[in-house]
Structures are given as C-alpha cells and as structure tokens.
C-alpha atoms as a PDB file:
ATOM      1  CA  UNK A   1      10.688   1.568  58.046  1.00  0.00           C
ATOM      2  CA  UNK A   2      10.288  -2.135  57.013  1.00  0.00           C
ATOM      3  CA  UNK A   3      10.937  -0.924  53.273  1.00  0.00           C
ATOM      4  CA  UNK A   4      14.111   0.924  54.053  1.00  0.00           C
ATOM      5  CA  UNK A   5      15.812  -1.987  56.311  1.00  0.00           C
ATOM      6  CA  UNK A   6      14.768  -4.938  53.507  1.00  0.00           C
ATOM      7  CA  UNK A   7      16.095  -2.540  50.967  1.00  0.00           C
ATOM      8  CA  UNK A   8      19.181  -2.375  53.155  1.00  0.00           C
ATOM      9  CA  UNK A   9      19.309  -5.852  53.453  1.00  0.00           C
ATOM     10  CA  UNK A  10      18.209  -7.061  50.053  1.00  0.00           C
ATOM     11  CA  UNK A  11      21.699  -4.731  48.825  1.00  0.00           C
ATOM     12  CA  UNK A  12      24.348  -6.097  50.928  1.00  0.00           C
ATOM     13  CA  UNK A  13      23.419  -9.480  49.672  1.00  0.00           C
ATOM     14  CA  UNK A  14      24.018  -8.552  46.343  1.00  0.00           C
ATOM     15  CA  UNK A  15      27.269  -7.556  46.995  1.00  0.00           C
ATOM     16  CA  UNK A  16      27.705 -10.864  49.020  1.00  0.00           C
ATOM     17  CA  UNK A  17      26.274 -13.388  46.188  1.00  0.00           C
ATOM     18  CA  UNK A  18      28.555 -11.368  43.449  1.00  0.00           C
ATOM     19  CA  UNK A  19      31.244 -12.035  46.013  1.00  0.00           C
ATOM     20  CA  UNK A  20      30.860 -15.631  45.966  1.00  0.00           C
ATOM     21  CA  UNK A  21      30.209 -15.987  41.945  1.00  0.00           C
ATOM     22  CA  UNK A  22      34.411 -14.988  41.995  1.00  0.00           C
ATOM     23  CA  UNK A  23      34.949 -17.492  44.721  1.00  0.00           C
ATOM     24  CA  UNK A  24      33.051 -20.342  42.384  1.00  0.00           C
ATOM     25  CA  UNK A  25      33.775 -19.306  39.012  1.00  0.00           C
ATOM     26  CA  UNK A  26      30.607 -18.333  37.568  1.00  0.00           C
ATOM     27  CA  UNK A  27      30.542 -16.247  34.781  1.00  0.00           C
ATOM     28  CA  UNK A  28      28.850 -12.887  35.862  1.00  0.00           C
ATOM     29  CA  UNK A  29      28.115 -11.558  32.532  1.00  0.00           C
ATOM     30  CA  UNK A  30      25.971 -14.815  31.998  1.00  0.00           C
ATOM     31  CA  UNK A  31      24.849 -14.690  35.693  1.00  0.00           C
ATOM     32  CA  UNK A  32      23.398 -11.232  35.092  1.00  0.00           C
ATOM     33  CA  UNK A  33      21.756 -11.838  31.653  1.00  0.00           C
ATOM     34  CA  UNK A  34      19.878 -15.188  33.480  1.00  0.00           C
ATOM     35  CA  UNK A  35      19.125 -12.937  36.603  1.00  0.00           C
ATOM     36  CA  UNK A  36      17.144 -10.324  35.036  1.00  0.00           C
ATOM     37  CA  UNK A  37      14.460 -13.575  33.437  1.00  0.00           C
ATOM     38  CA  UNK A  38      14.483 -14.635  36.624  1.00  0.00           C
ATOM     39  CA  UNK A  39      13.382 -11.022  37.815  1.00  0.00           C
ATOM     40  CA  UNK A  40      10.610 -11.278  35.559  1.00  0.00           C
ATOM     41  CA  UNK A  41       9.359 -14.538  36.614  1.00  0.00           C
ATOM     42  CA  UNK A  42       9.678 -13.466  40.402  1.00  0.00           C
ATOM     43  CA  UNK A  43       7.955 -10.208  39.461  1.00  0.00           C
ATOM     44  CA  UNK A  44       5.598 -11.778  37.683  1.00  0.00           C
ATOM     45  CA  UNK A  45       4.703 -14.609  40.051  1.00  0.00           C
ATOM     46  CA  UNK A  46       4.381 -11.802  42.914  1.00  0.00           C
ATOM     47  CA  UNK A  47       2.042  -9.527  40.958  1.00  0.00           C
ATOM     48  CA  UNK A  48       0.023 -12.138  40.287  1.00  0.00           C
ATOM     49  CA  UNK A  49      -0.347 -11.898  36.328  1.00  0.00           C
ATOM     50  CA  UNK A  50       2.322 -11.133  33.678  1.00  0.00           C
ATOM     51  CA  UNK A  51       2.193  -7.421  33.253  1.00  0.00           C
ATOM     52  CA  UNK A  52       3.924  -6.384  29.439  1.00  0.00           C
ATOM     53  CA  UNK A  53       1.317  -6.303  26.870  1.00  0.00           C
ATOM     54  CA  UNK A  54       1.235  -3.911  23.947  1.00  0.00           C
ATOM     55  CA  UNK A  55      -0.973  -1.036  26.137  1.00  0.00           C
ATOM     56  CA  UNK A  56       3.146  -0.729  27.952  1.00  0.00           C
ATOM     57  CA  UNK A  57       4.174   0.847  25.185  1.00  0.00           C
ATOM     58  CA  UNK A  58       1.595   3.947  25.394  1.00  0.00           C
ATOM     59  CA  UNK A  59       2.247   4.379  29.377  1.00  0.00           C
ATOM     60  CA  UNK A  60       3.911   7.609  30.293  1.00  0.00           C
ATOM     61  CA  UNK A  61       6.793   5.745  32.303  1.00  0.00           C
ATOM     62  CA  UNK A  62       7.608   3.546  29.525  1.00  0.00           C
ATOM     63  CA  UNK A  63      10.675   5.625  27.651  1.00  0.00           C
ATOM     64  CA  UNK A  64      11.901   6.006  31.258  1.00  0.00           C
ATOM     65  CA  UNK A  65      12.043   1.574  31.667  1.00  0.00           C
ATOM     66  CA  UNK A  66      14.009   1.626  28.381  1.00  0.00           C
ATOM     67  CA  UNK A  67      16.474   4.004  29.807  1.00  0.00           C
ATOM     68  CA  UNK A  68      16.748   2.261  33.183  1.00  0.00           C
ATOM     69  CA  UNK A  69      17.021  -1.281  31.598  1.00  0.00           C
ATOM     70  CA  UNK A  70      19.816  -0.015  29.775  1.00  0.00           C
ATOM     71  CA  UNK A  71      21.420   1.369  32.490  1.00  0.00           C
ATOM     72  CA  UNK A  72      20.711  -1.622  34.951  1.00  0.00           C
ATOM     73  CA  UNK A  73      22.810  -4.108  33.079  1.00  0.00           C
ATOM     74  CA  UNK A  74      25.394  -2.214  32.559  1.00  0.00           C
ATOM     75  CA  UNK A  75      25.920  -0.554  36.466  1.00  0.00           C
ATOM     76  CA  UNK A  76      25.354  -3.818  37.212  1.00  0.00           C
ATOM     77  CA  UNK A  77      28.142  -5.410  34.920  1.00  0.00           C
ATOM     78  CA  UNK A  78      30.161  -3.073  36.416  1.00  0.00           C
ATOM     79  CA  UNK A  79      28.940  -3.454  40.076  1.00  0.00           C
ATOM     80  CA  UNK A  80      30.201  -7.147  39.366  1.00  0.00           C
ATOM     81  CA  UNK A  81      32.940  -6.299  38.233  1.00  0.00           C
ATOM     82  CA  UNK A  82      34.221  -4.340  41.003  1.00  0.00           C
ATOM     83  CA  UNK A  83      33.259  -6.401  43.491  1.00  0.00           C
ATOM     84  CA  UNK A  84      35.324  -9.079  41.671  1.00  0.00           C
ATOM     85  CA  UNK A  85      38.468  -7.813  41.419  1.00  0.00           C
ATOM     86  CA  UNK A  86      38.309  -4.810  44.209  1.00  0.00           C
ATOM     87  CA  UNK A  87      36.531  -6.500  47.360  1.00  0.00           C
ATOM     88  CA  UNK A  88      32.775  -5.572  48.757  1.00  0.00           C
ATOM     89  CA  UNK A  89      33.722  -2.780  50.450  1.00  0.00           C
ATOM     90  CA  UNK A  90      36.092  -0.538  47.687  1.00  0.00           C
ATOM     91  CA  UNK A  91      33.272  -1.476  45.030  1.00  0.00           C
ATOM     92  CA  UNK A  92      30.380  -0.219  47.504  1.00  0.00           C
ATOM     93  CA  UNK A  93      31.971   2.873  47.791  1.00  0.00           C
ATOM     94  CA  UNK A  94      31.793   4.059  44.220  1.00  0.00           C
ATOM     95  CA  UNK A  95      28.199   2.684  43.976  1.00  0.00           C
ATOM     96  CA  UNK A  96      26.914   4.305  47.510  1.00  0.00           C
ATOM     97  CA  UNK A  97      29.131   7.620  47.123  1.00  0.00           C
ATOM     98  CA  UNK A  98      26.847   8.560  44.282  1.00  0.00           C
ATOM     99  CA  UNK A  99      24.254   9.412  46.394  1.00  0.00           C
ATOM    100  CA  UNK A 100      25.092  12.897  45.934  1.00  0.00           C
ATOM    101  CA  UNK A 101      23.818  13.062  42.627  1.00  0.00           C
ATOM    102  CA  UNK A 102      20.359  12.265  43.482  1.00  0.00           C
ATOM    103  CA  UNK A 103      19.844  14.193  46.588  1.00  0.00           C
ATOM    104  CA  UNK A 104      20.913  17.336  44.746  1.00  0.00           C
ATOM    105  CA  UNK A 105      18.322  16.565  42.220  1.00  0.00           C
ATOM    106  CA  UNK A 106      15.633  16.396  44.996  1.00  0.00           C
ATOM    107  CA  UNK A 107      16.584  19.586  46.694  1.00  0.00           C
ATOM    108  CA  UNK A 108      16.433  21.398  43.136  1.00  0.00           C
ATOM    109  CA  UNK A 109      14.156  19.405  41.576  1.00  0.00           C
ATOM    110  CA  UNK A 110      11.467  19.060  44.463  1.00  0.00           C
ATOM    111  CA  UNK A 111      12.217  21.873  46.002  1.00  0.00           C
ATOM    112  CA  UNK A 112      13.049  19.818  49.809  1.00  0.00           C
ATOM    113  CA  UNK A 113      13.684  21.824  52.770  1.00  0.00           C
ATOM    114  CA  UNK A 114      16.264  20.338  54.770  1.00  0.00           C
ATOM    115  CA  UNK A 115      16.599  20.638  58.374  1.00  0.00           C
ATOM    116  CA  UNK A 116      20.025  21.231  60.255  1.00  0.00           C
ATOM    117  CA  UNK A 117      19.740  17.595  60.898  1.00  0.00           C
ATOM    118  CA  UNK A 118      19.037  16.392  57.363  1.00  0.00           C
ATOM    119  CA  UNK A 119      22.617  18.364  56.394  1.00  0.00           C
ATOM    120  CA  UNK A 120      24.632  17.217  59.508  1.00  0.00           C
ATOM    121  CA  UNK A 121      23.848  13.688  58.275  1.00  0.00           C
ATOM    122  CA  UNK A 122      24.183  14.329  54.383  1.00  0.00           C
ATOM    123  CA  UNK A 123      27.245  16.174  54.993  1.00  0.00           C
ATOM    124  CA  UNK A 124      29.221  13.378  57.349  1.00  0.00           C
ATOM    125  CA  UNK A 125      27.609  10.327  54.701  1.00  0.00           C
ATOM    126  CA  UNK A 126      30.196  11.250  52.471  1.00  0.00           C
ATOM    127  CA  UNK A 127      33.195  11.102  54.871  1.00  0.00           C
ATOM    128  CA  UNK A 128      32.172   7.881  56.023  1.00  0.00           C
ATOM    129  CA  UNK A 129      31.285   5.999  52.915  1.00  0.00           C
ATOM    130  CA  UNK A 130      34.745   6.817  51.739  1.00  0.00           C
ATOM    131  CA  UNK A 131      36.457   6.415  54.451  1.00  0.00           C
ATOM    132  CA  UNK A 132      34.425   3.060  54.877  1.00  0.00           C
ATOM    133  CA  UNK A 133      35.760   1.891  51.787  1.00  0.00           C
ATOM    134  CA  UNK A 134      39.522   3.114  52.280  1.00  0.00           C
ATOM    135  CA  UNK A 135      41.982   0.549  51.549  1.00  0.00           C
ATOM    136  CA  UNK A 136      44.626  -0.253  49.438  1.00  0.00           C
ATOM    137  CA  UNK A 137      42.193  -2.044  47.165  1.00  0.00           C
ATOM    138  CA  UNK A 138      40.702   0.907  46.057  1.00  0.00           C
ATOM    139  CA  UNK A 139      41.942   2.545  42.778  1.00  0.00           C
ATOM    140  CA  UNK A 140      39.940   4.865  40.788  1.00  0.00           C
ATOM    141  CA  UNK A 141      42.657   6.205  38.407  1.00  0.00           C
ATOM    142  CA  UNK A 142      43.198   9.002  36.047  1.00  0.00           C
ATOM    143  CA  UNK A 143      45.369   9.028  33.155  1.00  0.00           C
ATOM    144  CA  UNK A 144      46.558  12.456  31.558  1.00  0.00           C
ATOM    145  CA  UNK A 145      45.411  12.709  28.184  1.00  0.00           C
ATOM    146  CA  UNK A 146      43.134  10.356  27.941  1.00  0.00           C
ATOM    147  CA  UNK A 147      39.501   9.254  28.981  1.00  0.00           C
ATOM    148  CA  UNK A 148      39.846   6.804  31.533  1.00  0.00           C
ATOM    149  CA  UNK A 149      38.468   7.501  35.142  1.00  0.00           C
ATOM    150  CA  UNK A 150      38.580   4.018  35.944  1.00  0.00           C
ATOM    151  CA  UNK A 151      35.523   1.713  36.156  1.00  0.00           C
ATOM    152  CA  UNK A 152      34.635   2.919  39.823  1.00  0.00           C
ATOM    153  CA  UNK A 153      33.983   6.411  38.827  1.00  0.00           C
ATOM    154  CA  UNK A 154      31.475   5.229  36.037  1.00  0.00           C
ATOM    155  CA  UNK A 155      30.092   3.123  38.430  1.00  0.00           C
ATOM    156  CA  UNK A 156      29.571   6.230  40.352  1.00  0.00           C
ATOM    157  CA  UNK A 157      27.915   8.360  37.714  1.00  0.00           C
ATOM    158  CA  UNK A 158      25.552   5.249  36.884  1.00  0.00           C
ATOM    159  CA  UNK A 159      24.404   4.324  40.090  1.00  0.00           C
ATOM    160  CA  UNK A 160      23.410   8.563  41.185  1.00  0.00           C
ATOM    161  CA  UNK A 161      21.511   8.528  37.483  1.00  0.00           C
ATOM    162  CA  UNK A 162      20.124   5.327  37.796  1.00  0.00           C
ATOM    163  CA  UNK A 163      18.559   6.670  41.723  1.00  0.00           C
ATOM    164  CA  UNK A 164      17.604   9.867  40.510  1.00  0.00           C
ATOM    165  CA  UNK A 165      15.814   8.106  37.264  1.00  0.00           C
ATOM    166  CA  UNK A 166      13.753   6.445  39.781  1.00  0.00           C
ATOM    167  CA  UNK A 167      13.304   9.239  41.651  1.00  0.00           C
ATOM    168  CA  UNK A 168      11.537  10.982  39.342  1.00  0.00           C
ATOM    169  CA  UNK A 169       9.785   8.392  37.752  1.00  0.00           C
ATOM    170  CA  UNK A 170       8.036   7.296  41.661  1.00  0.00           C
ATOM    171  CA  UNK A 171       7.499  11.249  42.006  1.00  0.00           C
ATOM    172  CA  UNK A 172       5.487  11.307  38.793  1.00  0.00           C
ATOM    173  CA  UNK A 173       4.028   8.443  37.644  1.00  0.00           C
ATOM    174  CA  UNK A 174       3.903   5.000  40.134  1.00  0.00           C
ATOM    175  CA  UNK A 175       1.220   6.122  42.705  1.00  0.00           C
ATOM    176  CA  UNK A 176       0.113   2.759  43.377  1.00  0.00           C
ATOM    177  CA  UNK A 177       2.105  -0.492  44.795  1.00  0.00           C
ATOM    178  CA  UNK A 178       0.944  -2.085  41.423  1.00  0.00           C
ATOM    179  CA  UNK A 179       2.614   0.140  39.364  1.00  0.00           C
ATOM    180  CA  UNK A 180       5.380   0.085  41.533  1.00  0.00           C
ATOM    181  CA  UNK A 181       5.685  -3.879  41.086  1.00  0.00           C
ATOM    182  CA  UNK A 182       4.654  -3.502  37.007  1.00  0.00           C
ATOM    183  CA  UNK A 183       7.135  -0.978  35.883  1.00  0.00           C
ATOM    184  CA  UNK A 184      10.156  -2.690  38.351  1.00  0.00           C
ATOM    185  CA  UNK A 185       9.018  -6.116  36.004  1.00  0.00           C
ATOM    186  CA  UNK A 186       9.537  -3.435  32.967  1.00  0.00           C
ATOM    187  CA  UNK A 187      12.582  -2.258  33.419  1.00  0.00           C
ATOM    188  CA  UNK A 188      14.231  -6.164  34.049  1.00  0.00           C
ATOM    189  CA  UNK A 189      12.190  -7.008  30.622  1.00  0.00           C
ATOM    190  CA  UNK A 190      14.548  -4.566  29.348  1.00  0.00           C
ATOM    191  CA  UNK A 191      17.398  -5.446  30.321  1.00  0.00           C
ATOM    192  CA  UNK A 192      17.152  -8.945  29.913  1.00  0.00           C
ATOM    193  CA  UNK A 193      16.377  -8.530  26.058  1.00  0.00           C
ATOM    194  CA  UNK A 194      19.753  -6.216  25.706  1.00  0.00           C
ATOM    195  CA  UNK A 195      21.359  -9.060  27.835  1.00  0.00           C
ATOM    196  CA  UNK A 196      20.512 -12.252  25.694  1.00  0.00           C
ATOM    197  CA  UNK A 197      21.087 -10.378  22.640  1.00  0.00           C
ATOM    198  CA  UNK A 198      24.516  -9.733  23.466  1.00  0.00           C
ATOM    199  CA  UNK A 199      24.768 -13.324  24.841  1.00  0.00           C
ATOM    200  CA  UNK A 200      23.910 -14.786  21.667  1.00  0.00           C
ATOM    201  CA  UNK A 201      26.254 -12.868  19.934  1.00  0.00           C
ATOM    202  CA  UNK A 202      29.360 -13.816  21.871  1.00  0.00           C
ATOM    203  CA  UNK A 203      28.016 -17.489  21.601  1.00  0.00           C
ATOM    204  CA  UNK A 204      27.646 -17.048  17.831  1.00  0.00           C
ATOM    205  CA  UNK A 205      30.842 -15.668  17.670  1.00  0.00           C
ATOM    206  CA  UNK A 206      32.402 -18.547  20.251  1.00  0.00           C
ATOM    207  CA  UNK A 207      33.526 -16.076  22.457  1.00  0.00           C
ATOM    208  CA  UNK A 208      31.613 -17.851  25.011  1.00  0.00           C
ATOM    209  CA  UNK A 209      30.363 -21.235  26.329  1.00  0.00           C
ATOM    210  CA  UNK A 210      27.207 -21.277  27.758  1.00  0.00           C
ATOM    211  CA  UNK A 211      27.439 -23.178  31.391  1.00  0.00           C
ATOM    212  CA  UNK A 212      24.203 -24.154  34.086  1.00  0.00           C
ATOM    213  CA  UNK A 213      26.451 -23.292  37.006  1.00  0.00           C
ATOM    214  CA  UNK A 214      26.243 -19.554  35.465  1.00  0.00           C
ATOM    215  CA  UNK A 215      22.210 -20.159  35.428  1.00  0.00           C
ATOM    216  CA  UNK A 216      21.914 -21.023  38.678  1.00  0.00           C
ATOM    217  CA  UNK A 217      24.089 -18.015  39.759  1.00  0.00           C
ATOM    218  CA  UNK A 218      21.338 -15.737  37.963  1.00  0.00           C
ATOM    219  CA  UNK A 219      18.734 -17.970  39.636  1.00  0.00           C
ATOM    220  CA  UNK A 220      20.314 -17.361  42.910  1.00  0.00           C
ATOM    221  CA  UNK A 221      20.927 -13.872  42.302  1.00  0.00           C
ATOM    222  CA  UNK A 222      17.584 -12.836  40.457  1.00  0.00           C
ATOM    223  CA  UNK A 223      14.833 -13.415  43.465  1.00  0.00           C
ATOM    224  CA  UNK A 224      16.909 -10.717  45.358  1.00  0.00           C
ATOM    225  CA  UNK A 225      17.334  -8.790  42.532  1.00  0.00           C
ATOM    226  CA  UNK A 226      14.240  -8.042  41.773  1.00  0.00           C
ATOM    227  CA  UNK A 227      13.012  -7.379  45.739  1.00  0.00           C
ATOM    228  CA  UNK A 228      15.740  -4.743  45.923  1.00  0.00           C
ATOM    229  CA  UNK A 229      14.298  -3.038  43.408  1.00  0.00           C
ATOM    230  CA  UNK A 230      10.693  -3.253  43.605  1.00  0.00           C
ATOM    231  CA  UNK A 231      11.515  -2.226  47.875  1.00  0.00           C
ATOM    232  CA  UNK A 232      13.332   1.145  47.046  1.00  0.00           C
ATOM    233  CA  UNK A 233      10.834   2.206  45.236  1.00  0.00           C
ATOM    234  CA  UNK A 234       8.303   1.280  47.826  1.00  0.00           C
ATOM    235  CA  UNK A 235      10.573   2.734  50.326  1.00  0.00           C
ATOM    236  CA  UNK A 236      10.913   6.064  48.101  1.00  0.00           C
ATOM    237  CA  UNK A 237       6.459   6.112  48.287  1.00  0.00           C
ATOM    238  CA  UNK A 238       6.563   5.207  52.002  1.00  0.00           C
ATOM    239  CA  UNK A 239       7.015   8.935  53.106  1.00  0.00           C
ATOM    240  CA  UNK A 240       9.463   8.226  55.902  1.00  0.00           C
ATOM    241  CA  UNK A 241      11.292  10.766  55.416  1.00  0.00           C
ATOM    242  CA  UNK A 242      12.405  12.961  52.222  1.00  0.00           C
ATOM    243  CA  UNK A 243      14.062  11.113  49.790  1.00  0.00           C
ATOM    244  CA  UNK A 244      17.195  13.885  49.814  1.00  0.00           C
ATOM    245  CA  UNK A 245      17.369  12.446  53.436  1.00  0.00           C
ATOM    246  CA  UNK A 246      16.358   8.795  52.627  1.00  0.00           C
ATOM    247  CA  UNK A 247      18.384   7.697  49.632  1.00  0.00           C
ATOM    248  CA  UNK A 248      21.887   8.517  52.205  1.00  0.00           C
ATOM    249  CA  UNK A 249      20.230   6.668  54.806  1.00  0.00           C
ATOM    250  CA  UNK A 250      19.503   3.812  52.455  1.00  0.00           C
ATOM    251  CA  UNK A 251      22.985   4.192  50.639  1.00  0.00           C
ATOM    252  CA  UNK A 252      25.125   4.334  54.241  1.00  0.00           C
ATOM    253  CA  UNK A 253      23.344   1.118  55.543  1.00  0.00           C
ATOM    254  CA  UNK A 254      24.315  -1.298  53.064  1.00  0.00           C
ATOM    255  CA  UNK A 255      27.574   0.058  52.783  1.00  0.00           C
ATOM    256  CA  UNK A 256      27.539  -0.482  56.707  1.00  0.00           C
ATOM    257  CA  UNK A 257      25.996  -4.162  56.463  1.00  0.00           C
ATOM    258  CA  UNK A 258      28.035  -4.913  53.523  1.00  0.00           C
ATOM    259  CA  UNK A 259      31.334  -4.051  55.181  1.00  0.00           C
ATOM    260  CA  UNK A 260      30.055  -6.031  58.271  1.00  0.00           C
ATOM    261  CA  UNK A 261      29.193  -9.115  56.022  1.00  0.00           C
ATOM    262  CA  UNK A 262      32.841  -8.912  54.484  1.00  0.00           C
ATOM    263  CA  UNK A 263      34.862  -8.794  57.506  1.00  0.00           C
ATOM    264  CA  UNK A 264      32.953 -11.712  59.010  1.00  0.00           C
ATOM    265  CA  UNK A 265      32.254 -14.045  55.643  1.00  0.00           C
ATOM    266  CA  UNK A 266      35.185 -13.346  53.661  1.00  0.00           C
ATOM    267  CA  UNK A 267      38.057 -11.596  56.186  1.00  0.00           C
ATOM    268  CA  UNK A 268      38.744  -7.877  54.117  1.00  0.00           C
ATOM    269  CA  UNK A 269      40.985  -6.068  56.205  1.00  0.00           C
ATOM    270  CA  UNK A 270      39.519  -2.759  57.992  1.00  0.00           C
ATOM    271  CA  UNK A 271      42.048  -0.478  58.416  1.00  0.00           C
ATOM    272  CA  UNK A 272      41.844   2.931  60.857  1.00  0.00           C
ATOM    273  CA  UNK A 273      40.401   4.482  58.325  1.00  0.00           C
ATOM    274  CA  UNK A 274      37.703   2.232  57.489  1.00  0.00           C
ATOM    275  CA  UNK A 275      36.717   1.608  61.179  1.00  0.00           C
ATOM    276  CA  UNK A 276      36.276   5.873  61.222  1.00  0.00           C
ATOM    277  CA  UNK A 277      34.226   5.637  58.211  1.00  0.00           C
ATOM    278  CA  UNK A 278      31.916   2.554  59.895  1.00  0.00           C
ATOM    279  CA  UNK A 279      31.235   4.469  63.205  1.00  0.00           C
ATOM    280  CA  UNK A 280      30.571   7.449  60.901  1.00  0.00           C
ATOM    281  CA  UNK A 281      28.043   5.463  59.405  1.00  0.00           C
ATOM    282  CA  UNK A 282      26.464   4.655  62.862  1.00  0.00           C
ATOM    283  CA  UNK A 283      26.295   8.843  63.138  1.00  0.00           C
ATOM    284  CA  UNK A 284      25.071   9.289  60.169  1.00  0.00           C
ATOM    285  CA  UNK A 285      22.172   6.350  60.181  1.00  0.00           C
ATOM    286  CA  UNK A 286      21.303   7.984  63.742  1.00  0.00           C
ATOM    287  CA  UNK A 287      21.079  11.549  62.823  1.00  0.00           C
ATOM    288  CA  UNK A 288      18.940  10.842  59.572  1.00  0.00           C
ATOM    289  CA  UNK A 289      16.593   8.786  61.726  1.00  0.00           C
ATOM    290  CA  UNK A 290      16.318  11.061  64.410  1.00  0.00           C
ATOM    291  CA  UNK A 291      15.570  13.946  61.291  1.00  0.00           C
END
C-alpha cells in the first residue's frame, strides 16, 4: 500500500512543480533535460553504486530502457506542456485516461481474471477522470484532412505505452528491488543523453540560452522524478492487487490529489462536472480497494 500512495503522491507533485516552472519562467525543455542527470545521481546515490557499465548492454531489459528513455522525454515534454498552457487538471486527464491501454494489455496479455468489482471500478475510472478534468480549458482537437489530434491525445497514446512498457518489462525481467532501482537509473541515462544532445544543438544553433534558474528547476524536479518512477514499479511487484486493477487505482488518485492541489494552490475552477468526476474518483478508489 505504501508504494501505491507515494506513487500517488510523488505524481501530483509533478504536475504541481511543472505548474510553478510557468508561474517562474523556467524553461521546461531545459528543466527536463537537467532533471533526468539529476535522476541519475538520485538513483545512483540510492542504489548505492553507479549501475551502467558495458555488461547493460547484454541484459535482456536493455532494448526495452532505450525505448522507454525515448519515450520519457518526450511524454514528458508534452506532459509540460500541457500543464503549461491547459491547467493541472485538463493535462492530467489525457495522461491518466490512458490507463485503458495498459489494463487491456494485462487482461490479454496476462490473462487477469477480473472480479465484478475490478470492472465496476475500471468501468466508472473513465467517467470520472474525464469528467474530473472537464472544463473549458480542455481542447483536444481534430482537424479534417489532416493529422493533428492535438497534443493531449498523443499525450494519451504515450503515457498507456509508456505503462504497459513497464508492465511488461516488471512481469518479465526486474524480480528484484535492485533491478527495479538499476533499470529505472537506465532508462533516465537514456533520456538524458537524447536530451543534452538536442540541447546542444539548439545552443549551437542560438536557438537557446542556457539559464541556472532552468537547472535548478530540473534539480527541483529530478529527486521526485526519479522516486515516481522507481515506486510504480515497486508498486507494480508489490502484489496488491492486479495491475489491470492497480494501474486505475494509481491513475484516479493523482488525478484526484492533483485536482485537490490545484483548487487549493493555484484556484482552477471546478465546475459540476468536475466535482461529479472527483466524487467518482472517491467510488472508484473505494471499489478497487475493497476488490
């Protein structure tokens, strides 16, 4: 249980600390590129030794941390992004809504019986997330003739790949909290190497200055970072309850702390609708732990 609430936790301060980079100006391209070296420090420092050596390379989950590095920065570019310029709440939606993607995959994949229970609380998650997140900041658009979904819906698709990628990777291969904390350490390796090489090349090309306000924002937002990750997938090993059950459970809560934390820090407005989708979210958190 203590896995699933700091994972809970750990997510709706995200969502807060990307909130305030808007509020100070800090760059989050730059903020996200420092964050994931911090991750590897914190990682590092937490294991105990620095874990990437040329034996990573030959490890079975190793094509797997390439993927997910890749995909990291950029669901988390657009994470930031959405917070920025469509509040906590609308860009939590997209992110948390995807957890229909992965608990498909672990009723097919894994072949997990659900009880009545298990359904009744899948089932109302996705009412109340978007209904949660129902205001008139949201705006995932579609234009006729053309590719465009809006960032929200790619943010979508990113996050469910990104939870069933770890899914499958805890299922098969990280059977020990080591490997748990190595391969999290991987993936940010990753991603921080795509990151500075496309930070050097918009400072070659003087497309951007380089500020330390924008490396203390990664500072600030790394050590978090990397505990949100390294939990879930502690929380996915702890057997609390199937993860076709536990990745909504997970996904409702910080969109119910995160909505919480917005009203009171930075005053969004909660319409009808997102009060429904909120005490949803209390029925849906309930039923899932009662399952």
């Amino acid at each position: 249980m203590i896995y699933l609430v700091l994972t809970i936790l750990l997510n709706a301060l995200l969502a807060i600390i990307f909130k305030l980079f808007a509020r100070y100006n800090i760059d989050n391209l730059q903020a996200i590129i420092f964050n994931y070296w911090v991750c590897i420090i914190t990682g590092s420092l937490f294991l105990g030794k620095f874990p990437i050596n040329e034996k990573s390379i030959v490890q079975p989950w190793f094509p797997f941390a390439l993927l997910m590095g890749a995909g990291f920065i950029a669901v988390f570019s657009l994470f930031a992004y959405c917070t920025k310029s469509e509040g906590i709440t609308a860009a939590t939606v997209a992110n948390k809504l995807s957890l229909v993607i992965p608990v498909l995959f672990s009723v097919f994949l894994y072949s997990e019986r659900l009880s009545i229970v298990h359904v009744l609380g899948i089932l109302i998650a996705f009412p109340a997330v978007y209904l949660a997140a129902s205001s008139s900041e949201l705006k995932v658009q579609a234009e006729v003739g053309s590719f465009h979904f809006g960032w929200t819906a790619l943010l979508f698709l990113g996050s469910g790949l990104l939870d069933t990628a770890m899914k499958f990777v805890q299922h098969h291969y990280l059977n020990s909290d080591a490997l748990q904390a190595i391969y999290a350490i991987h993936i940010f390796a990753v991603a921080a190497g795509i990151g500075t090489l496309i930070l050097l090349y918009l400072v070659f090309t003087k497309r951007l200055n380089l500020s330390w306000r924008n490396v203390l924002g990664g500072v600030i937002l790394g050590i978090p970072n990397y505990f949100s990750i390294y939990f879930f997938v502690r929380m996915l090993n702890s057997n609390l309850l199937k993860s076709s059950a536990l990745i909504p459970l997970s996904n409702v809560g910080v969109l119910f702390v995160s909505s919480l934390l917005a009203l009171l820090l930075f005053k969004e407005r909660f319409n009808t609708k997102r009060r429904l989708g909120l005490a949803l979210s209390v029925v849906v958190i309930v039923l899932l732990a009662m399952a």
